[in-house]
PDB file of N, CA and C in Angstrom:
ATOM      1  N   UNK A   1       0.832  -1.177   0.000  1.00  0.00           N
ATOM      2  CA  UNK A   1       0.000   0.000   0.000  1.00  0.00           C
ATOM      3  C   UNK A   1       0.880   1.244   0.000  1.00  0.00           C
ATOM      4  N   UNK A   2       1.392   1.932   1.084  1.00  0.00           N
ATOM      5  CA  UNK A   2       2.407   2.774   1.239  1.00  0.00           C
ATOM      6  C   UNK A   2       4.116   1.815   1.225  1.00  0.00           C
ATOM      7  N   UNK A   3       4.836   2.732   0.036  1.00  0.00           N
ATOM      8  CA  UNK A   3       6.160   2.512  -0.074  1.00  0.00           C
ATOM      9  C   UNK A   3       7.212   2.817   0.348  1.00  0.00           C
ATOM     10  N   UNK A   4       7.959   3.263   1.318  1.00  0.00           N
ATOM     11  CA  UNK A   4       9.025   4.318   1.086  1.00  0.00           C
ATOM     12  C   UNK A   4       9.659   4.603   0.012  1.00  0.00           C
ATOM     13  N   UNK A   5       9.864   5.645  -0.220  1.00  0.00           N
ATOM     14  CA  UNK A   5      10.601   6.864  -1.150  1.00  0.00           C
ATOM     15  C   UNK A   5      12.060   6.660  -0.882  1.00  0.00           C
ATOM     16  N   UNK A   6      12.756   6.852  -2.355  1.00  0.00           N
ATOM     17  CA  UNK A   6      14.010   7.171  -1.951  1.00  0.00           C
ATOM     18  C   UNK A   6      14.555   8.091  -1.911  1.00  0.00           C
ATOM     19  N   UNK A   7      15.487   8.366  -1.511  1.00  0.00           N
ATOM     20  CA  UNK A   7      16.620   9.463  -0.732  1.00  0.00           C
ATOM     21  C   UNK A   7      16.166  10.389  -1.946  1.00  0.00           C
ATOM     22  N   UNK A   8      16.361  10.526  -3.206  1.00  0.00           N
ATOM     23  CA  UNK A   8      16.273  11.362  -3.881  1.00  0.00           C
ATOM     24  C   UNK A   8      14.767  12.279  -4.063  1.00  0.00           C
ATOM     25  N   UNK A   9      13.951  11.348  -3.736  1.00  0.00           N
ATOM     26  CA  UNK A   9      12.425  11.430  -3.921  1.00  0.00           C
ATOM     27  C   UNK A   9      11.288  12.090  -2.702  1.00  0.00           C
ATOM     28  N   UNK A  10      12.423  12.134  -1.653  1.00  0.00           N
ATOM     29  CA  UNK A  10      12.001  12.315  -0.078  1.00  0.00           C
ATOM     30  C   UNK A  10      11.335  13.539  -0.166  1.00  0.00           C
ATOM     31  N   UNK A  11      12.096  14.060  -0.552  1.00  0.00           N
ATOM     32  CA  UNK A  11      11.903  16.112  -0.271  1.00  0.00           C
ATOM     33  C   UNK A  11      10.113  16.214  -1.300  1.00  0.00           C
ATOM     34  N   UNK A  12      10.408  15.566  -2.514  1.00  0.00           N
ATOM     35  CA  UNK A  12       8.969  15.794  -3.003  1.00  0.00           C
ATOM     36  C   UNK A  12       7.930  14.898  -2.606  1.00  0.00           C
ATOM     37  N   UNK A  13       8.415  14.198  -1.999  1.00  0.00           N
ATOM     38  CA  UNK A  13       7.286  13.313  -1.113  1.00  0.00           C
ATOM     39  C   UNK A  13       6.551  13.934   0.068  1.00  0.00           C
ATOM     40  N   UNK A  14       7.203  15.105   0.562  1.00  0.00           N
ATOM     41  CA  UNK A  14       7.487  15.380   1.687  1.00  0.00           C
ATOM     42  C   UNK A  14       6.481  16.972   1.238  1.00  0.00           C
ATOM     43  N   UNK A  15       7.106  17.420   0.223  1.00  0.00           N
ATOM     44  CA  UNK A  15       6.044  18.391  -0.442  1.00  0.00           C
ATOM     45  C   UNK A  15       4.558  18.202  -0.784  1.00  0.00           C
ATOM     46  N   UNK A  16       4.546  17.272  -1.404  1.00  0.00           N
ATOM     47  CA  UNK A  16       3.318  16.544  -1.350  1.00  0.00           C
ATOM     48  C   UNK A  16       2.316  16.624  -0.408  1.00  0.00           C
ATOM     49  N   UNK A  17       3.016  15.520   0.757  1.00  0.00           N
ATOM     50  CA  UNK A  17       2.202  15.399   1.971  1.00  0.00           C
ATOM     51  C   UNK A  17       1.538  17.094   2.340  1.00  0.00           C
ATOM     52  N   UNK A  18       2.651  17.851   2.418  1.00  0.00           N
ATOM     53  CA  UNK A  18       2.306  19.249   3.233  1.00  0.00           C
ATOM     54  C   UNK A  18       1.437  19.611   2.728  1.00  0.00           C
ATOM     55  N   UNK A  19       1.295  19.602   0.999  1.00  0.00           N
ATOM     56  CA  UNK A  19       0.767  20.811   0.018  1.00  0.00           C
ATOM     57  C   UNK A  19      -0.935  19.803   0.651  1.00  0.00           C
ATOM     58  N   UNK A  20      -0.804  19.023   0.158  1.00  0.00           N
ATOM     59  CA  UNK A  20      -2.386  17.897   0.544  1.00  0.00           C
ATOM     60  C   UNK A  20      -3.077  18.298   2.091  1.00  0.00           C
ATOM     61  N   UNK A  21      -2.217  18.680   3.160  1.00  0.00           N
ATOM     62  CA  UNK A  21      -2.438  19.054   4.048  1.00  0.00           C
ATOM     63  C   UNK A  21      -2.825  20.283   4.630  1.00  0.00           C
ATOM     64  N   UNK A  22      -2.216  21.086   3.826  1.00  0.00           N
ATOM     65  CA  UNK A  22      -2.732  22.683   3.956  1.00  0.00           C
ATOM     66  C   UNK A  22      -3.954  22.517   2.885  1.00  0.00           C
ATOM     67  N   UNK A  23      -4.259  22.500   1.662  1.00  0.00           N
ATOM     68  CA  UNK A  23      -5.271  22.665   0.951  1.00  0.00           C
ATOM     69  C   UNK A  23      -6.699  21.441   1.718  1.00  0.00           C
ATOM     70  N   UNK A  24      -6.144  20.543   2.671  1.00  0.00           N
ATOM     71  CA  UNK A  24      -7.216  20.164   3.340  1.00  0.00           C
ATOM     72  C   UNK A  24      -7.649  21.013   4.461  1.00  0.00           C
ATOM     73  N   UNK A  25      -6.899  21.158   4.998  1.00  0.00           N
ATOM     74  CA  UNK A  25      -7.232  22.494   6.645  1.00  0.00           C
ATOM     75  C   UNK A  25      -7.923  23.628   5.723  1.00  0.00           C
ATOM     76  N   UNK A  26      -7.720  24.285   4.496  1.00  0.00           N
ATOM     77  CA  UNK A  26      -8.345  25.545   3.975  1.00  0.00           C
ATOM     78  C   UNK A  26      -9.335  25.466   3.462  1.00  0.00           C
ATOM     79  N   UNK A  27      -9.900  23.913   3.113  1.00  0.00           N
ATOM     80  CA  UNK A  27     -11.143  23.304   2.658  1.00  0.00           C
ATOM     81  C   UNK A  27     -12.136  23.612   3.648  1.00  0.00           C
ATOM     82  N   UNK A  28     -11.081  22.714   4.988  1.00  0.00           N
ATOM     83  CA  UNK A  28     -11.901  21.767   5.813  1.00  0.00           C
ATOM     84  C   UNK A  28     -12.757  23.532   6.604  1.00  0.00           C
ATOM     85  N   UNK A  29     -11.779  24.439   7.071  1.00  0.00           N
ATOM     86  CA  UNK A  29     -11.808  25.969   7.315  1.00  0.00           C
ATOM     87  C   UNK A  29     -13.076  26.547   6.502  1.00  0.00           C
ATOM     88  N   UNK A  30     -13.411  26.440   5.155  1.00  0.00           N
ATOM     89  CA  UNK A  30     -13.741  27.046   4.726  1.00  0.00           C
ATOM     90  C   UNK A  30     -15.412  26.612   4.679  1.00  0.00           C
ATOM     91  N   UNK A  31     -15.299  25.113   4.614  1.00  0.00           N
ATOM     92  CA  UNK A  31     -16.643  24.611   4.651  1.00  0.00           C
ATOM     93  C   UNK A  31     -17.124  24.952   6.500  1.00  0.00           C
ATOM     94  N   UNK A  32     -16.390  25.202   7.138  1.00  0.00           N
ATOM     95  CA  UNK A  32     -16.795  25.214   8.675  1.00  0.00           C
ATOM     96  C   UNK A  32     -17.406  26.658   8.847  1.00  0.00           C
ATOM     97  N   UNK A  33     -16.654  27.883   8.614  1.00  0.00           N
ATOM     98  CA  UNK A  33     -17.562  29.143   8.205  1.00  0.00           C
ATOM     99  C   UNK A  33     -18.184  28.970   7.479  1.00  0.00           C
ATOM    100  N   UNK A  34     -18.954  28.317   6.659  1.00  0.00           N
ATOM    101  CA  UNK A  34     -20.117  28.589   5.472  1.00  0.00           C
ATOM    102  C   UNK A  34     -20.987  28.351   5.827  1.00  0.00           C
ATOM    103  N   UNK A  35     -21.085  27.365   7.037  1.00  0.00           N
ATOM    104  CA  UNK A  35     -22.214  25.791   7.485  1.00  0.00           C
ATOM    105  C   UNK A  35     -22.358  27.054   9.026  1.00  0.00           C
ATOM    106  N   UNK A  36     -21.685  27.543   9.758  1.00  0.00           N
ATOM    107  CA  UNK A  36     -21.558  28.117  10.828  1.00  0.00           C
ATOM    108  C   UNK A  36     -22.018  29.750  10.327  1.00  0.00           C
ATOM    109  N   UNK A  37     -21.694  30.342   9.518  1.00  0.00           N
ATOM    110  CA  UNK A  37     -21.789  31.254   9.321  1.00  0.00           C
ATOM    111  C   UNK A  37     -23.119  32.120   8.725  1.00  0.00           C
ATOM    112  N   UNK A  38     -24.212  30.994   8.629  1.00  0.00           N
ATOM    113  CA  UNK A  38     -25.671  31.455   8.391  1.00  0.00           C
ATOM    114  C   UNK A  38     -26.303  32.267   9.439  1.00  0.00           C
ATOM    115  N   UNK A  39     -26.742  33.086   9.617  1.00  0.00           N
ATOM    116  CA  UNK A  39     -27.643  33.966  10.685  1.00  0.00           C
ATOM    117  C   UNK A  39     -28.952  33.204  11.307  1.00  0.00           C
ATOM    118  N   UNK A  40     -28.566  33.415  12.159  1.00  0.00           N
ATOM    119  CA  UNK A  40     -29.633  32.329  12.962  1.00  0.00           C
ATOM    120  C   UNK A  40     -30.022  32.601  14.391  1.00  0.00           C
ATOM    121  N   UNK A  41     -29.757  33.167  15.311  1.00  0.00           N
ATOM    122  CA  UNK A  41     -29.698  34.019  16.091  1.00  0.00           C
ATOM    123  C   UNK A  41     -29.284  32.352  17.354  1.00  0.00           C
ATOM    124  N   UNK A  42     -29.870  32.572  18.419  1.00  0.00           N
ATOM    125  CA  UNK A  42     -29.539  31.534  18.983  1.00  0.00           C
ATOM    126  C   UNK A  42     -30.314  29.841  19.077  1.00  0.00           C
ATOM    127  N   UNK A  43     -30.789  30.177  17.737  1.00  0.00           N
ATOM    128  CA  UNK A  43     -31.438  28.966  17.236  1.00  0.00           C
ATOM    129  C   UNK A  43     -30.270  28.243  16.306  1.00  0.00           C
ATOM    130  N   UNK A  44     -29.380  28.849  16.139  1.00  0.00           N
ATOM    131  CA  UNK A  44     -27.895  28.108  15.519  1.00  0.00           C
ATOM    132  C   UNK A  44     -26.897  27.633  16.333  1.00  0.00           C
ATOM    133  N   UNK A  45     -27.056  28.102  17.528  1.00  0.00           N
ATOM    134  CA  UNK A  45     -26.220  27.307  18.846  1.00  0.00           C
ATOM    135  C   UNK A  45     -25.693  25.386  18.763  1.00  0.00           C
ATOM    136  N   UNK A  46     -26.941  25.325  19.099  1.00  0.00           N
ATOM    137  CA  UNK A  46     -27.358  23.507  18.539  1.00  0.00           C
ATOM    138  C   UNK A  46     -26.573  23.228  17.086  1.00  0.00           C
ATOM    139  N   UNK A  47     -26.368  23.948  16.264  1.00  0.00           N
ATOM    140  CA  UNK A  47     -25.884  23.284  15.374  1.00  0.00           C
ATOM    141  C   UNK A  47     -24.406  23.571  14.820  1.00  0.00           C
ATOM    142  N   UNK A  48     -24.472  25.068  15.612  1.00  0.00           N
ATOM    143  CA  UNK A  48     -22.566  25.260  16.137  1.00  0.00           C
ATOM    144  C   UNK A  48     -22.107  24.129  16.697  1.00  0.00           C
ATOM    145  N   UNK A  49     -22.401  23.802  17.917  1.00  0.00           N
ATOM    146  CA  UNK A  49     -21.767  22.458  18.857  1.00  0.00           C
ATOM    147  C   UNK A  49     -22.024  20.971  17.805  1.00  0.00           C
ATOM    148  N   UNK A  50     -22.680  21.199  16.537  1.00  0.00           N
ATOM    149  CA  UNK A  50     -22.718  19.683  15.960  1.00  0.00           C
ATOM    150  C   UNK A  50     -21.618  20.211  15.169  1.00  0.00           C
ATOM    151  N   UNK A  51     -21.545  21.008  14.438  1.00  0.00           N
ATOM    152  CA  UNK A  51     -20.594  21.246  13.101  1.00  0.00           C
ATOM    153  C   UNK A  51     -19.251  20.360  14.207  1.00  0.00           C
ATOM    154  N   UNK A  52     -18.590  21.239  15.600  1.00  0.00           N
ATOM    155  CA  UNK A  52     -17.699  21.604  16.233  1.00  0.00           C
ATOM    156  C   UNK A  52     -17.647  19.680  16.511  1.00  0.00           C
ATOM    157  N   UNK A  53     -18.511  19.323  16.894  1.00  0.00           N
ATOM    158  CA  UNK A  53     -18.516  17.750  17.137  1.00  0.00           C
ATOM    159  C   UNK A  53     -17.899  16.938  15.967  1.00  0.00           C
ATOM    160  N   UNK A  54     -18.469  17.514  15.095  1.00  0.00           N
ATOM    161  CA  UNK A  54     -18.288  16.631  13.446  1.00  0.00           C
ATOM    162  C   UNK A  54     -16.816  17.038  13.377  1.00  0.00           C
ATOM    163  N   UNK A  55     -16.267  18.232  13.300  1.00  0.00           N
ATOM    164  CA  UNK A  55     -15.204  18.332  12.973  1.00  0.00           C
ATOM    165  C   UNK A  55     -13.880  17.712  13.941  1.00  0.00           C
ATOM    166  N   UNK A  56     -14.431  17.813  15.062  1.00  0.00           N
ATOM    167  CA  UNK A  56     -13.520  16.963  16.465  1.00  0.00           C
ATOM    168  C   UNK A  56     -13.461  15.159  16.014  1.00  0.00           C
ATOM    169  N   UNK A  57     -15.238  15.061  15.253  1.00  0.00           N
ATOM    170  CA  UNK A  57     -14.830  13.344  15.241  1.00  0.00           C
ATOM    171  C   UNK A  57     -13.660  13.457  13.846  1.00  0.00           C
ATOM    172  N   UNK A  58     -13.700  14.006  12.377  1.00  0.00           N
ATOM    173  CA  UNK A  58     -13.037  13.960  11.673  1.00  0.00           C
ATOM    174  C   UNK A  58     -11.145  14.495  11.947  1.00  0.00           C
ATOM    175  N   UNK A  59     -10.915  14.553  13.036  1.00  0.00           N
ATOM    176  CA  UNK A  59     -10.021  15.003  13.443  1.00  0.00           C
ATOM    177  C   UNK A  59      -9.388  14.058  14.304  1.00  0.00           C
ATOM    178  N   UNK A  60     -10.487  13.193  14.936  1.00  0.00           N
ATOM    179  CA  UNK A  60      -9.897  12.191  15.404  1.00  0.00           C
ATOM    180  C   UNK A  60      -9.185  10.998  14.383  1.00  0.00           C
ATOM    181  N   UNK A  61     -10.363  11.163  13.833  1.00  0.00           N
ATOM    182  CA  UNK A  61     -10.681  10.141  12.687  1.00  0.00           C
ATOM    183  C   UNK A  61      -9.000  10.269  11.566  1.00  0.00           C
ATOM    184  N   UNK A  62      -8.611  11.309  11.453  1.00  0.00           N
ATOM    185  CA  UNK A  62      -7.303  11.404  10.846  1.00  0.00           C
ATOM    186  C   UNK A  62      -6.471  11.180  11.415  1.00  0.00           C
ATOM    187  N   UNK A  63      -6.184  11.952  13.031  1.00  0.00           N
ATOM    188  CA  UNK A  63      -5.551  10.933  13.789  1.00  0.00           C
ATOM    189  C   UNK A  63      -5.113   9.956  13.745  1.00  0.00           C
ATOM    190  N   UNK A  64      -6.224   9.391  13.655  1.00  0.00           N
ATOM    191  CA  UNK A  64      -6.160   7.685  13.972  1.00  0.00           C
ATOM    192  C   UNK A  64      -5.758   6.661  12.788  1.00  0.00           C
ATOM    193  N   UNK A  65      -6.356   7.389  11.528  1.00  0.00           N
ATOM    194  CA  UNK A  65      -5.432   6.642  10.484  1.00  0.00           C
ATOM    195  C   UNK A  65      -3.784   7.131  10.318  1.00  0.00           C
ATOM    196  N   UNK A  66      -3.386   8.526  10.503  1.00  0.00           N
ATOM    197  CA  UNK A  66      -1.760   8.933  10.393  1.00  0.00           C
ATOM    198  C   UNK A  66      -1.130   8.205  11.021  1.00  0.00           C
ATOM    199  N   UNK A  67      -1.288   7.664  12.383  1.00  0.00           N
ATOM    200  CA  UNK A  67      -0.607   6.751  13.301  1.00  0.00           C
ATOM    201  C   UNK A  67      -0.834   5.506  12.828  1.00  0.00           C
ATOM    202  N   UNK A  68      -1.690   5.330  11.843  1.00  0.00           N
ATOM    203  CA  UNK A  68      -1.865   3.564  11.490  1.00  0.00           C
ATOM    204  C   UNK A  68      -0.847   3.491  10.471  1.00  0.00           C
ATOM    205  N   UNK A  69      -0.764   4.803   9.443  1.00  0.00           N
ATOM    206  CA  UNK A  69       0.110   5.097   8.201  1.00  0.00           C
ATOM    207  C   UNK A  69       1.500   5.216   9.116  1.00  0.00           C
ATOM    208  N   UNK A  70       2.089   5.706   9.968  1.00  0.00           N
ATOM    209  CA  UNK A  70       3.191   6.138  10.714  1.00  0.00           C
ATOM    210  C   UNK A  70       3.856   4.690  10.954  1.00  0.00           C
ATOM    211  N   UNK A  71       3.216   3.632  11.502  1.00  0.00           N
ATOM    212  CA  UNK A  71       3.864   2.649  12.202  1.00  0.00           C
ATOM    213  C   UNK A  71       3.558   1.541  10.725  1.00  0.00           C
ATOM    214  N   UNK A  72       3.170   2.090   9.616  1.00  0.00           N
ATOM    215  CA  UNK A  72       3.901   1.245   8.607  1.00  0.00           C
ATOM    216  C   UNK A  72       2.816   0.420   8.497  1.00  0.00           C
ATOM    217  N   UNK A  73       1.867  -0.396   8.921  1.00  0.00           N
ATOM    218  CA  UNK A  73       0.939  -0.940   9.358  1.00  0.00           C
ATOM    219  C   UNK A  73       1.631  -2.484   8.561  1.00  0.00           C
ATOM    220  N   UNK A  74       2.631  -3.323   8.810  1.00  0.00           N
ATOM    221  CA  UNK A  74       3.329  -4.243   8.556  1.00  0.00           C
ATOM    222  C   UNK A  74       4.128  -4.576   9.462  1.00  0.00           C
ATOM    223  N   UNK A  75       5.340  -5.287   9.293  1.00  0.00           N
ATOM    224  CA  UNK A  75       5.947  -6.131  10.039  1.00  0.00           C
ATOM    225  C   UNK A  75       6.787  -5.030  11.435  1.00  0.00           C
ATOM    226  N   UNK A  76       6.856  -3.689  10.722  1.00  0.00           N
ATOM    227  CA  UNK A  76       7.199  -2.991  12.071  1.00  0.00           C
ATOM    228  C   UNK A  76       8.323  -2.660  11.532  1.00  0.00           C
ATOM    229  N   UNK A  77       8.942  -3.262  10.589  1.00  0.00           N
ATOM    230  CA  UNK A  77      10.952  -3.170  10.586  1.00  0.00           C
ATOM    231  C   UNK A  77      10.622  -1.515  10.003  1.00  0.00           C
ATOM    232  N   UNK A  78      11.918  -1.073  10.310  1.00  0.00           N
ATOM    233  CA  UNK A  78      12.290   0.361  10.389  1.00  0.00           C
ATOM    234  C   UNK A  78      13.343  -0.103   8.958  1.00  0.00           C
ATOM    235  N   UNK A  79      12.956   1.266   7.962  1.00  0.00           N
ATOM    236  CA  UNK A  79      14.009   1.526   6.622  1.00  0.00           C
ATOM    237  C   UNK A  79      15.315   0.845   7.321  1.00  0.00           C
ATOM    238  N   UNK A  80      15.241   2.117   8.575  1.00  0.00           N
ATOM    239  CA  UNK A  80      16.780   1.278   8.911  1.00  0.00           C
ATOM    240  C   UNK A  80      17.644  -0.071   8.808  1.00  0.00           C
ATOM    241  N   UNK A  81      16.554  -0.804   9.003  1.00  0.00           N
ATOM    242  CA  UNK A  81      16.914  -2.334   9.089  1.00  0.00           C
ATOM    243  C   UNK A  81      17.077  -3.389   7.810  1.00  0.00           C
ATOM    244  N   UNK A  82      15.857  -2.420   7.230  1.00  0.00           N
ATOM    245  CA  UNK A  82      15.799  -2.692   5.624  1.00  0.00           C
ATOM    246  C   UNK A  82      16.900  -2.561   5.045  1.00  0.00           C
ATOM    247  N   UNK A  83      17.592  -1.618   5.491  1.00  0.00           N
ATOM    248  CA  UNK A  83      19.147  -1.007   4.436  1.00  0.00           C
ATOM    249  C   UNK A  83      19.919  -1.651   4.844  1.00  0.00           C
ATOM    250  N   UNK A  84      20.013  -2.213   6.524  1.00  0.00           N
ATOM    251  CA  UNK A  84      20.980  -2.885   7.024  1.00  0.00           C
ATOM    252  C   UNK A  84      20.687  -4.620   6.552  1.00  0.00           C
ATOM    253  N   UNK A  85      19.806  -5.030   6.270  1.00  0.00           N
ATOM    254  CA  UNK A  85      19.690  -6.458   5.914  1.00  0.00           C
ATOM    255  C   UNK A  85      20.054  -6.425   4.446  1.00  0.00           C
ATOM    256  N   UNK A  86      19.995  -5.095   3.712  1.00  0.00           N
ATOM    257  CA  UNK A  86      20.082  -5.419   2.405  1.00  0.00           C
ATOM    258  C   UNK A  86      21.591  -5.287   2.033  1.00  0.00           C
ATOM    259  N   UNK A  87      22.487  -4.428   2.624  1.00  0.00           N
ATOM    260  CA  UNK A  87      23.337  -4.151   2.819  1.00  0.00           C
ATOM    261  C   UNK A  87      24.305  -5.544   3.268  1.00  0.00           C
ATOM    262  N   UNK A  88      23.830  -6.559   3.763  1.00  0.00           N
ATOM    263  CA  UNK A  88      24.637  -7.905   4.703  1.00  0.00           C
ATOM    264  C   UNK A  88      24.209  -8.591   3.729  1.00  0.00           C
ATOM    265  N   UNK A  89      23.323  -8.775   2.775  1.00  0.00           N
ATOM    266  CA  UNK A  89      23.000  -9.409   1.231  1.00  0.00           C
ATOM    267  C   UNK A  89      23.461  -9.277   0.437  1.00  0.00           C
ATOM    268  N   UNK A  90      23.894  -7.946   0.255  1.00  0.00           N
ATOM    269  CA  UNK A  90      24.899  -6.919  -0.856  1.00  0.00           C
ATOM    270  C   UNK A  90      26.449  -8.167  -0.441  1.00  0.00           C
ATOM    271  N   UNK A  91      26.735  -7.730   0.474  1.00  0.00           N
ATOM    272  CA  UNK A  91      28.010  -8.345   1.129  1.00  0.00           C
ATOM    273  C   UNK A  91      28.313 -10.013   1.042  1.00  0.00           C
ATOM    274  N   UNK A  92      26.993 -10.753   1.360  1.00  0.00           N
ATOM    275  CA  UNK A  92      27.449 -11.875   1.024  1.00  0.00           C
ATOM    276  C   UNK A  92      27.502 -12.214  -0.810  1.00  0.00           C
ATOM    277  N   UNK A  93      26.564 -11.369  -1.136  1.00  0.00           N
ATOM    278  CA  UNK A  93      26.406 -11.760  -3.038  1.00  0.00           C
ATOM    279  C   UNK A  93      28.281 -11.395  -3.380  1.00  0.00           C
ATOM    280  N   UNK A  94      28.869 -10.344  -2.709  1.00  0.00           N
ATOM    281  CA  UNK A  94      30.235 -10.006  -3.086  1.00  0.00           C
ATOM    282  C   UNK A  94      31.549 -10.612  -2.810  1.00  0.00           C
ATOM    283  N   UNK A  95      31.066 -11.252  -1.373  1.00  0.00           N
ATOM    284  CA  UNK A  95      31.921 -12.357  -1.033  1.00  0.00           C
ATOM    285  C   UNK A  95      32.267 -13.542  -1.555  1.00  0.00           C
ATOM    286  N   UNK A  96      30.851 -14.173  -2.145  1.00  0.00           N
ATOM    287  CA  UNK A  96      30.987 -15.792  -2.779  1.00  0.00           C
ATOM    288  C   UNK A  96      31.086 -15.836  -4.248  1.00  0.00           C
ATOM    289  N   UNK A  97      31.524 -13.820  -4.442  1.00  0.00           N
ATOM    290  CA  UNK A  97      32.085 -14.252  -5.917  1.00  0.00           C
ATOM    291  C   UNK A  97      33.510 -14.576  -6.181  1.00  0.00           C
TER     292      UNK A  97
END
């Protein structure tokens, strides 16, 4: 599903993520004043505290998948280990020539 990037590829990977992330917060911002921002006097109260709910659960809700995306959602091994096992593979393919 998710790959790591290589060394060369990082920085625009990395652009990516941000640019996807700000144009979601300015979305997410913009639909929240539009839905909130109707005149209503205090008959819009009730539906201030739902918008504010909705947006707390979708906030969790991202949360909770970034940390599922963060820890790789696989065997756990860290790049690190990856480079280091591939690296002791590299070494024996060079040795038994």
């Amino acid at each position: 599903m998710c790959t790591p990037l290589s060394g060369h590829r990082a920085a625009t990977g990395s652009a990516l993520v941000n640019s996807v992330r700000q144009i979601s917060v300015t979305v997410g911002v913009a639909v929240l004043v539009t839905v909130v921002g109707f005149p209503g006097g205090a008959a819009s109260r009730p539906d201030f505290r739902i918008v504010w709910c909705v947006a707390a659960v979708l906030g969790l809700s991202a949360s909770a998948v970034g940390v599922h995306l963060s820890r790789g959602g696989s065997s756990g091994r860290t790049a690190f280990a990856v480079s280091k096992e591939a690296e002791a593979d590299a070494r024996t393919l060079t040795d038994a020539s």
